[in-house]
N, C-alpha and C. Protein backbone atom coordinates (compact mmCIF):
# COMPACT_ATOMS: atom_id res chain seq x y z
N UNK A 1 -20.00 -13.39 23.33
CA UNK A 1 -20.75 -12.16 23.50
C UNK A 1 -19.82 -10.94 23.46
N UNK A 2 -18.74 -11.08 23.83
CA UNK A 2 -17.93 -10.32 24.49
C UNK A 2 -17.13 -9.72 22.78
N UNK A 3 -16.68 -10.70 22.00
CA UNK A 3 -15.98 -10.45 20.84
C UNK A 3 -17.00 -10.12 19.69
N UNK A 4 -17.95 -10.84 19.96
CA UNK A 4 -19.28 -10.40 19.53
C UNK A 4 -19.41 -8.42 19.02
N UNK A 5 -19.47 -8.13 20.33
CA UNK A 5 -19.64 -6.71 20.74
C UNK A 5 -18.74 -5.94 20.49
N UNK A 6 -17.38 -6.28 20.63
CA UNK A 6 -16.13 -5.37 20.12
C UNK A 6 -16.09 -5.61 18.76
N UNK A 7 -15.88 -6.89 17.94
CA UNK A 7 -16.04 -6.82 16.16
C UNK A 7 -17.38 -5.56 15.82
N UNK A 8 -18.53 -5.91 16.53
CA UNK A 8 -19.29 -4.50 15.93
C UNK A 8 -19.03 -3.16 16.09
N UNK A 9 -18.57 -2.89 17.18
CA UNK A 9 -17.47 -1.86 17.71
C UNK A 9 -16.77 -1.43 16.65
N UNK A 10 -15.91 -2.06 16.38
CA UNK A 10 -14.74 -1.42 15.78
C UNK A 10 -15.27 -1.61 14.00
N UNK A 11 -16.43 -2.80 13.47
CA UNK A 11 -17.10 -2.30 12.47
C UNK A 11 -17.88 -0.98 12.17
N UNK A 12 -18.19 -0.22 13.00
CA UNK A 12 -18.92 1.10 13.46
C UNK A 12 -17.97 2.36 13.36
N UNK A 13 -16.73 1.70 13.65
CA UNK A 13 -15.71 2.47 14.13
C UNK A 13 -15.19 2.91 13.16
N UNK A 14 -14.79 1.87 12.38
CA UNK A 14 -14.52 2.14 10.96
C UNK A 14 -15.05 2.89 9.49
N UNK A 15 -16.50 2.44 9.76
CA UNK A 15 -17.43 3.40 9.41
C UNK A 15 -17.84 4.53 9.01
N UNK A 16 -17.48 5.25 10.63
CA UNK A 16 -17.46 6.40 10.84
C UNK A 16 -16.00 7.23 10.68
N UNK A 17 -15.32 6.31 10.24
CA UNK A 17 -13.61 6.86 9.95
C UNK A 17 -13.62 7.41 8.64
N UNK A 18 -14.13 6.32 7.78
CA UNK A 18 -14.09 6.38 6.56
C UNK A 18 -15.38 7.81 5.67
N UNK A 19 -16.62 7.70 6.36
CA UNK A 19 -17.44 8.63 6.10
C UNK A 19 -16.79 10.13 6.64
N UNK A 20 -15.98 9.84 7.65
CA UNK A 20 -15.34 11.40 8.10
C UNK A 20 -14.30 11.63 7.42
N UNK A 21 -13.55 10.75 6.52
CA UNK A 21 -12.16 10.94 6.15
C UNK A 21 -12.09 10.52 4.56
N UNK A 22 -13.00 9.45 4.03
CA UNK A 22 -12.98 8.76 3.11
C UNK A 22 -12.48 9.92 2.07
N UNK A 23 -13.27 11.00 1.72
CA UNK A 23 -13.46 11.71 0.39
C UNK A 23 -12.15 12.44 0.49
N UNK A 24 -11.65 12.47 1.17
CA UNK A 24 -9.95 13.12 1.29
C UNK A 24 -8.86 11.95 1.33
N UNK A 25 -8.47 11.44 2.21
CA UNK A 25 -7.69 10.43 2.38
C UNK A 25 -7.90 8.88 1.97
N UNK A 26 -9.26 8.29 1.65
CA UNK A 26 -9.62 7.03 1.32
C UNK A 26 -9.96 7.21 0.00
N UNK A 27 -8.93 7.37 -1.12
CA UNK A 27 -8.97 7.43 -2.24
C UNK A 27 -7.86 7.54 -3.45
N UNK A 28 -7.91 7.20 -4.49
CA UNK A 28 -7.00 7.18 -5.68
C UNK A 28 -6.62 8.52 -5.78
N UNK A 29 -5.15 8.46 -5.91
CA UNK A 29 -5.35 10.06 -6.16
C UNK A 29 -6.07 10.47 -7.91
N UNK A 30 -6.05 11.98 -7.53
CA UNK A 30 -6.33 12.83 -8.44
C UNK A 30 -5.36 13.43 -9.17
N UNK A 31 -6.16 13.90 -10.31
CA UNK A 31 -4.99 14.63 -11.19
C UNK A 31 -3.91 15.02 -10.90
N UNK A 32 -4.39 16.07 -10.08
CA UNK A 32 -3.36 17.38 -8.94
C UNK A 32 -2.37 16.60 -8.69
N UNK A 33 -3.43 15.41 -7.43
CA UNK A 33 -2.31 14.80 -6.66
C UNK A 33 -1.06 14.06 -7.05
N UNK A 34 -1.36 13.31 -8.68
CA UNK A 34 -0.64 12.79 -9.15
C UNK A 34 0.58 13.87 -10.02
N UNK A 35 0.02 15.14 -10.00
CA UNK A 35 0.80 16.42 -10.64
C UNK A 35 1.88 16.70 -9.35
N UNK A 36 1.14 16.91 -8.22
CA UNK A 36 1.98 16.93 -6.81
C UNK A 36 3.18 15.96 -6.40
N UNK A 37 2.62 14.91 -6.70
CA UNK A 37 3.78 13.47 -6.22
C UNK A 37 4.46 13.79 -7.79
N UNK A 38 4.28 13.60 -8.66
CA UNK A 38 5.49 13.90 -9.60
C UNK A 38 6.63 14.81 -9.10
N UNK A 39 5.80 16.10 -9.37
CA UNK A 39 6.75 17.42 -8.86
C UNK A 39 7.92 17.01 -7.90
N UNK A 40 7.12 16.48 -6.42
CA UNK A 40 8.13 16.17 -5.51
C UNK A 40 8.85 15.08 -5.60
N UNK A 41 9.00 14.02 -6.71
CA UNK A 41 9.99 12.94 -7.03
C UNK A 41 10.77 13.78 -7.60
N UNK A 42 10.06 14.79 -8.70
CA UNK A 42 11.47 15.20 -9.80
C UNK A 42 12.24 16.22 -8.66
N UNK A 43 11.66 16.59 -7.87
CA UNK A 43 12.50 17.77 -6.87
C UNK A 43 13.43 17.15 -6.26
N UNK A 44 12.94 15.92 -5.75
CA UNK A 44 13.72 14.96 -4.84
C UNK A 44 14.80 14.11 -5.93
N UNK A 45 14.84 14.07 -6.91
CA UNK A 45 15.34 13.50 -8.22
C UNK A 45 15.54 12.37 -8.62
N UNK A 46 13.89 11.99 -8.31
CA UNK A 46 13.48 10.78 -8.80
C UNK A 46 12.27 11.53 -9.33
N UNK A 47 12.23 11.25 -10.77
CA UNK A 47 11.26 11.71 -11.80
C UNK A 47 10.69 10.74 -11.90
N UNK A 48 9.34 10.44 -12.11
CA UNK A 48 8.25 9.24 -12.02
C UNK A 48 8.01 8.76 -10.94
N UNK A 49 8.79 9.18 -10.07
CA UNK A 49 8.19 8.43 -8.18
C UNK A 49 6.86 8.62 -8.07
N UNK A 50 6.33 7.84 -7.75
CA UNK A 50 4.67 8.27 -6.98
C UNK A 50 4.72 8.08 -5.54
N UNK A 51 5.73 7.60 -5.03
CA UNK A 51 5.37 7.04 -3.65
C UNK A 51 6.68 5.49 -2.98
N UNK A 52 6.70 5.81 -2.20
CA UNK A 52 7.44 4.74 -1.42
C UNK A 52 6.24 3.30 -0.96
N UNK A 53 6.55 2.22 -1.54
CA UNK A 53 5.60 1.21 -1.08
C UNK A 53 6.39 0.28 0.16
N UNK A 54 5.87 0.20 0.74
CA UNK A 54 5.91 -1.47 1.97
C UNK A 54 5.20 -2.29 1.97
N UNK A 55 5.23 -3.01 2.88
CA UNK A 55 4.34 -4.19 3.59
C UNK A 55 4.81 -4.05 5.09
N UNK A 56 3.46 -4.20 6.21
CA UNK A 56 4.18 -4.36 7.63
C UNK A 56 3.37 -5.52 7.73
N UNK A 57 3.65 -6.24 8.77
CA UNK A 57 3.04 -7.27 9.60
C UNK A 57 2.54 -6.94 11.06
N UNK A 58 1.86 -6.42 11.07
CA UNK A 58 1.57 -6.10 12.70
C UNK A 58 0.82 -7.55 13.27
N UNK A 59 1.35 -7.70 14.45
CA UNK A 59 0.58 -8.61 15.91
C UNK A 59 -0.73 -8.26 16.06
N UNK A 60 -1.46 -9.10 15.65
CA UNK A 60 -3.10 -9.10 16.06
C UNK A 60 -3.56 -9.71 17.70
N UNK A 61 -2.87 -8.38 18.69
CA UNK A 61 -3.15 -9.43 19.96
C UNK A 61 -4.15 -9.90 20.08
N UNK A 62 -5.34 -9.25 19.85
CA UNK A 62 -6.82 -9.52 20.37
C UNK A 62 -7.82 -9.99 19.21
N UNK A 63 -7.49 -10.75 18.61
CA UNK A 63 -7.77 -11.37 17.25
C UNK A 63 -8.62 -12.12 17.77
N UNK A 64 -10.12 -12.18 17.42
CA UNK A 64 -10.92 -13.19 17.87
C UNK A 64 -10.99 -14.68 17.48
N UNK A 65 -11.10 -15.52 18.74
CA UNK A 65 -10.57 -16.94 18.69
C UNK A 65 -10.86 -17.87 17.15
N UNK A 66 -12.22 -17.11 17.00
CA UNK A 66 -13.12 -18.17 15.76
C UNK A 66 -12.08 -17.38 14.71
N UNK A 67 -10.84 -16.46 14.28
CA UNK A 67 -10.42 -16.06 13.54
C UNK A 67 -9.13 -16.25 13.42
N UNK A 68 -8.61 -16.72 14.57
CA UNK A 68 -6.67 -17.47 15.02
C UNK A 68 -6.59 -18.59 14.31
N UNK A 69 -6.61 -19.01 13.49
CA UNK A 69 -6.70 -20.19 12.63
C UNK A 69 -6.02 -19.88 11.21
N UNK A 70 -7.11 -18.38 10.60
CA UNK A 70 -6.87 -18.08 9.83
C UNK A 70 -5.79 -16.70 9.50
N UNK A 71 -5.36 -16.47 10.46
CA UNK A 71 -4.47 -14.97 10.71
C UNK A 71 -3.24 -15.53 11.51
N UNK A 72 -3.12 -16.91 11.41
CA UNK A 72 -1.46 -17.27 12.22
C UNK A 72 -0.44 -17.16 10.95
N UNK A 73 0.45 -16.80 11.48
CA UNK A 73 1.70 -16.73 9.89
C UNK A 73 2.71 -17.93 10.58
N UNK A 74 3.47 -17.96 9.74
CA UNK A 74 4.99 -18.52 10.10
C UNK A 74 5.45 -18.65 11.94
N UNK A 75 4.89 -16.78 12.01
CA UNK A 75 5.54 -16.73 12.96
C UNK A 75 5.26 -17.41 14.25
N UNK A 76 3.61 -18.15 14.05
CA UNK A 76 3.37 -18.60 15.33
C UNK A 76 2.28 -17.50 16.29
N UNK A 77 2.02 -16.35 15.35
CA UNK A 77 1.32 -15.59 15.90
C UNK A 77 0.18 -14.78 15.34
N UNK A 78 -1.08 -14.09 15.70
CA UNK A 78 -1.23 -13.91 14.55
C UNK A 78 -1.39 -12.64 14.10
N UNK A 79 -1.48 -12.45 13.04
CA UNK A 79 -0.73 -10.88 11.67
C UNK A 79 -1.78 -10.45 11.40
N UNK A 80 -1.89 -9.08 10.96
CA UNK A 80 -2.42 -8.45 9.97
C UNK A 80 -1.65 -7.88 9.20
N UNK A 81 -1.23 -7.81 7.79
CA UNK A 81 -0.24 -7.10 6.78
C UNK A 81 -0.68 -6.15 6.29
N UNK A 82 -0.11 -4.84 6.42
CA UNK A 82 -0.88 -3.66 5.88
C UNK A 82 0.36 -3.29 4.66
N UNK A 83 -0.32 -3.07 3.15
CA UNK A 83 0.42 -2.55 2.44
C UNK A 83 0.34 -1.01 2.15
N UNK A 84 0.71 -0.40 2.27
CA UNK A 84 1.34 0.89 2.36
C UNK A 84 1.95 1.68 1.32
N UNK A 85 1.41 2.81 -0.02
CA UNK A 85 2.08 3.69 -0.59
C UNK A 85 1.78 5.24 -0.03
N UNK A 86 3.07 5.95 0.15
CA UNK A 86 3.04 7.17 1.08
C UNK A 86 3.89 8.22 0.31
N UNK A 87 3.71 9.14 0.45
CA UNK A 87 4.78 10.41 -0.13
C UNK A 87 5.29 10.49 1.39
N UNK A 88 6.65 11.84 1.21
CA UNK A 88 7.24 12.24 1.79
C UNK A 88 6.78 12.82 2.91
N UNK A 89 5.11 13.49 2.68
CA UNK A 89 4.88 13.65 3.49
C UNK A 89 3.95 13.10 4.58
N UNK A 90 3.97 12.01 4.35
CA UNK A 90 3.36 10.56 5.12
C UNK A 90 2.04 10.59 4.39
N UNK A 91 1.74 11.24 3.50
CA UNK A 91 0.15 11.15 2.77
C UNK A 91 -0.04 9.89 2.37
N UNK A 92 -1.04 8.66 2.60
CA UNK A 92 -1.40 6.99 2.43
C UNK A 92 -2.10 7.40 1.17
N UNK A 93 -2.04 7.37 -0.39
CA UNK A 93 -2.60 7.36 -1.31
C UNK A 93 -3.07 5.70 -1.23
N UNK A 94 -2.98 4.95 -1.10
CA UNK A 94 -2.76 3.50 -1.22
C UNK A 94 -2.56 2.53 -0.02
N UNK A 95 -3.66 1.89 0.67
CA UNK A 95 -3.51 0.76 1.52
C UNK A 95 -4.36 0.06 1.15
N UNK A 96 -3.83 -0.94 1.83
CA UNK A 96 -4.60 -2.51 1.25
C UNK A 96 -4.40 -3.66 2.84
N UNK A 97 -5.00 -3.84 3.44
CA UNK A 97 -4.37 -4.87 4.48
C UNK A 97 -6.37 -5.63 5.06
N UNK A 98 -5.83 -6.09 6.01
CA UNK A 98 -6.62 -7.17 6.87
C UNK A 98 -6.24 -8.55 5.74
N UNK A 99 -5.95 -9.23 4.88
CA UNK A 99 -5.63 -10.48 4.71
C UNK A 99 -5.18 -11.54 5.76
N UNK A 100 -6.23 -12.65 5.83
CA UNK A 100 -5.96 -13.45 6.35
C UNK A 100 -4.65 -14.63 5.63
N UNK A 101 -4.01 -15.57 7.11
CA UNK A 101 -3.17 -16.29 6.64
C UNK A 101 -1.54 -15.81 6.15
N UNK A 102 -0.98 -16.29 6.23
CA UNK A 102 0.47 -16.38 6.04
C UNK A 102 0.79 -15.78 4.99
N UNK A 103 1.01 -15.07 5.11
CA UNK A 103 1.63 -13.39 3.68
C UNK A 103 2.95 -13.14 3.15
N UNK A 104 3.68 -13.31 2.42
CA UNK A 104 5.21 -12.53 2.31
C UNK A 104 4.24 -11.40 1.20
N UNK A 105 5.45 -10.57 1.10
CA UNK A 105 5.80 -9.83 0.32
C UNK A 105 4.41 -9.78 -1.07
N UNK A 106 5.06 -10.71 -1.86
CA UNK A 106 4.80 -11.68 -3.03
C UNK A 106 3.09 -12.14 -3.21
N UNK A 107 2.80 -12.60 -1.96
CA UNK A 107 1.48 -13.15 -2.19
C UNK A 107 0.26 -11.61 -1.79
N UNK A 108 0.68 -11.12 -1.13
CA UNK A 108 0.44 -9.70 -0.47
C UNK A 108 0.12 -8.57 -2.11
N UNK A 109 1.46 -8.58 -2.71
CA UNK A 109 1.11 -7.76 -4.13
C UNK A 109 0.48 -8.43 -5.37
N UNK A 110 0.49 -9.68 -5.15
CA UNK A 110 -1.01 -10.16 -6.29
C UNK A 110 -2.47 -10.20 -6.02
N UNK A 111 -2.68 -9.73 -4.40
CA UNK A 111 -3.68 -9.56 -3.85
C UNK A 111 -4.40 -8.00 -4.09
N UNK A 112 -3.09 -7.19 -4.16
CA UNK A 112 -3.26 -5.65 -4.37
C UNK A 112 -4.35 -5.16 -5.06
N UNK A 113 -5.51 -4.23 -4.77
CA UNK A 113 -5.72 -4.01 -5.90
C UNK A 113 -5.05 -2.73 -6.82
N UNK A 114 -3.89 -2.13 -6.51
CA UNK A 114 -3.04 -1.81 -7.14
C UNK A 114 -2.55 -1.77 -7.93
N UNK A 115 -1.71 -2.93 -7.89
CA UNK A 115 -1.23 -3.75 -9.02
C UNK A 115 -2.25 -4.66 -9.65
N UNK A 116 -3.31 -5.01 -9.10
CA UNK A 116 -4.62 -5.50 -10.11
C UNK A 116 -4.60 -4.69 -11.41
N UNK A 117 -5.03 -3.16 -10.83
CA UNK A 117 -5.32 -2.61 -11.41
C UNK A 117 -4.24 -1.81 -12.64
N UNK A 118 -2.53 -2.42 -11.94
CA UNK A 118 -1.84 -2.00 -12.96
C UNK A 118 -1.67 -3.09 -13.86
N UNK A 119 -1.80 -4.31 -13.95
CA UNK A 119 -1.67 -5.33 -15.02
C UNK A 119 -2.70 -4.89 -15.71
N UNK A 120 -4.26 -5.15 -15.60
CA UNK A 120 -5.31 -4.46 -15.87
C UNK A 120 -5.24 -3.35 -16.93
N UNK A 121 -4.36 -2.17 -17.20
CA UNK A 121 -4.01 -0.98 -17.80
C UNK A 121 -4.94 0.06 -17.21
N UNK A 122 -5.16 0.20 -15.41
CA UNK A 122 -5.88 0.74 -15.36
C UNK A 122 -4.91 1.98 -14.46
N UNK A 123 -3.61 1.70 -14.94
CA UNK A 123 -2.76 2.36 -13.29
C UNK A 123 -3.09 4.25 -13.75
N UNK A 124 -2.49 4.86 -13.33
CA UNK A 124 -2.58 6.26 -12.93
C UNK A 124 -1.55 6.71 -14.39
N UNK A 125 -2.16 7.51 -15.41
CA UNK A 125 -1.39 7.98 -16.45
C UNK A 125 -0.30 9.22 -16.01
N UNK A 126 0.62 8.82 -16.44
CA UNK A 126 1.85 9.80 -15.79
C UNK A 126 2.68 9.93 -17.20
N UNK A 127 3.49 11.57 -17.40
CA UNK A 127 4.67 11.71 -18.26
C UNK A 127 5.72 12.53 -17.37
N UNK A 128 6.58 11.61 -17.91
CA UNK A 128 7.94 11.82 -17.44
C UNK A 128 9.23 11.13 -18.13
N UNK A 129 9.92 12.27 -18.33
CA UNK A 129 11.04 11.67 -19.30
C UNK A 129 12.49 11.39 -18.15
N UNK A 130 13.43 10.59 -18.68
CA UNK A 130 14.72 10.15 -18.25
C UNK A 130 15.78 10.21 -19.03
N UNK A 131 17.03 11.06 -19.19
CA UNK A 131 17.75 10.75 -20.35
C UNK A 131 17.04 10.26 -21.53
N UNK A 132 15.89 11.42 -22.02
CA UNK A 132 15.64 11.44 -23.16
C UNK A 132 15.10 10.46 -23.80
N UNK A 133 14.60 9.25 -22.54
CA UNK A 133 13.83 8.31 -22.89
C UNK A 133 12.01 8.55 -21.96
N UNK A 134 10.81 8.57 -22.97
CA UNK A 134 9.74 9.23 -22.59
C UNK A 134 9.27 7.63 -22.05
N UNK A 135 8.37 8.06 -20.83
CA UNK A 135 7.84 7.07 -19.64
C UNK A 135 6.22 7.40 -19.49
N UNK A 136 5.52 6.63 -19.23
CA UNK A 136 4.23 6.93 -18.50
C UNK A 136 3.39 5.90 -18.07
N UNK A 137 4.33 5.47 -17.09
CA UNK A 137 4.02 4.33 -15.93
C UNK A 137 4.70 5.03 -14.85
N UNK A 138 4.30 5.43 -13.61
CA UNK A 138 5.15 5.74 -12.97
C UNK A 138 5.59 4.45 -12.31
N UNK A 139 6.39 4.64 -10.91
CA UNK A 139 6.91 3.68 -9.97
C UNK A 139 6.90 4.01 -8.74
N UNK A 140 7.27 3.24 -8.17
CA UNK A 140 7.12 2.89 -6.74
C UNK A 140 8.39 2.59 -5.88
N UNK A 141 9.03 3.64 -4.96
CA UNK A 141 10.29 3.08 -4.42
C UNK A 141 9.83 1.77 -3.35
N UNK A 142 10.74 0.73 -3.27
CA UNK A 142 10.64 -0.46 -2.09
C UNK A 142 12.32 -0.85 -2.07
N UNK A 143 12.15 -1.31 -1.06
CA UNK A 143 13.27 -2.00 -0.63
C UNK A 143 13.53 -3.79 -1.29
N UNK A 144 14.71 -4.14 -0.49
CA UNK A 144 14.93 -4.96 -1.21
C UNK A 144 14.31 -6.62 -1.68
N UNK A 145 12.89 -6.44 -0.88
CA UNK A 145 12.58 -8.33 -0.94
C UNK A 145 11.78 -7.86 -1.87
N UNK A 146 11.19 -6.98 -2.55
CA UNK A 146 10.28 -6.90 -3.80
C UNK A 146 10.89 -7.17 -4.46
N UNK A 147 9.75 -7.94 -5.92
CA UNK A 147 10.43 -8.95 -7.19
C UNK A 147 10.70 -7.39 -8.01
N UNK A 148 11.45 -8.14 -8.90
CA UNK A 148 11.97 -6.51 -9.71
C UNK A 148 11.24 -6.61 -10.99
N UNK A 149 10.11 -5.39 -10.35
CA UNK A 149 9.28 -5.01 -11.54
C UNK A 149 9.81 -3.97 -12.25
N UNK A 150 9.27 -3.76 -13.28
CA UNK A 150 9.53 -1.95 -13.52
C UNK A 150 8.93 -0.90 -12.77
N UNK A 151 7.63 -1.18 -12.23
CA UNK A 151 7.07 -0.32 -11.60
C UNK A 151 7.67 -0.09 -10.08
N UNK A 152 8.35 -1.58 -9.74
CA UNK A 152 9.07 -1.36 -8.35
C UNK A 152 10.72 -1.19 -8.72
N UNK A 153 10.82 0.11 -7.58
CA UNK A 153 12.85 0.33 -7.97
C UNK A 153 12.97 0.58 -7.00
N UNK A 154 14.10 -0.66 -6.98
CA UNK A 154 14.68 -0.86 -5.28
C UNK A 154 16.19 0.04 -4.91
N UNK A 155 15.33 0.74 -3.59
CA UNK A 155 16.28 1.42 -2.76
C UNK A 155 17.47 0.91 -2.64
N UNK A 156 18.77 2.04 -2.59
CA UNK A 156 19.90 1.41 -2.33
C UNK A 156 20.56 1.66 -1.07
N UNK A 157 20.41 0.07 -0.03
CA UNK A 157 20.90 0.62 1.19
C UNK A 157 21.86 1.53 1.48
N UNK A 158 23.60 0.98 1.03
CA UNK A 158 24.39 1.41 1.73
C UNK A 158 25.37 2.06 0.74
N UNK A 159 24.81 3.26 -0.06
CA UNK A 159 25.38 3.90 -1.60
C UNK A 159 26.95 4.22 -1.40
């Protein structure tokens, strides 16, 4: 009864997040925006950046029982993985999370619809040149356990 009542809770909750926030923040960007995140890669001097991507794993303390089965990882506990593309100025163009079950990295970005949508040819049209070589795919900074795509270019820890 009890988990019952909080899952509708926080289904409600959500709801009302998304109807208050959706048409601004719960969305692909736009032209602009994709004119904006350029600008500030080439300023920052990375030309074609769209965004810094992750993955987190957060602790699902209060994960309802009929659902601990399917949300235990590795660790013995259980996860929710939120994937994450952000500009500089913490703006979320891009999340993707609640997946159930045991996640790396890897199984997390074939789930994306992101990258669905960039195998697909459906990603975000971008121009931007590099030493005189012309581009229009942008990319995505990540760190180092991402597979090395073109679209992913991995940060360099300790330059």
């Amino acid at each position: 009864m009890v988990e019952t009542t909080a899952l509708e809770s926080l289904k409600r909750f959500c709801v009302a997040v998304v109807d208050s926030l959706g048409d601004e923040y719960f969305r692909a960007p736009t032209t602009q925006d994709l004119s904006r995140l350029l600008r500030i890669g080439e300023e920052s001097g990375f030309p074609g950046m769209l965004g810094s991507l992750d993955c987190m794993h957060w602790r699902w303390k209060n994960c309802p029982k009929g659902w601990v089965g399917q949300f235990t990882g590795k660790e013995k506990a259980t996860m929710i993985v939120l994937e994450a593309v952000a500009d500089y100025e913490g703006w979320m163009w891009h999340v993707f999370f609640g997946m159930a079950g045991s996640h790396n990295v890897i199984n997390v970005l074939d789930r994306s619809h992101l990258f669905t949508d960039l195998t697909d040819g459906r990603a975000p049209l971008v121009s931007y040149q590099i030493n005189g070589t012309h581009y229009s795919m942008g990319y995505y900074l990540v760190d180092g356990i991402y597979p090395p795509w073109a679209t992913l270019v991995q940060t360099i820890s300790n330059p």
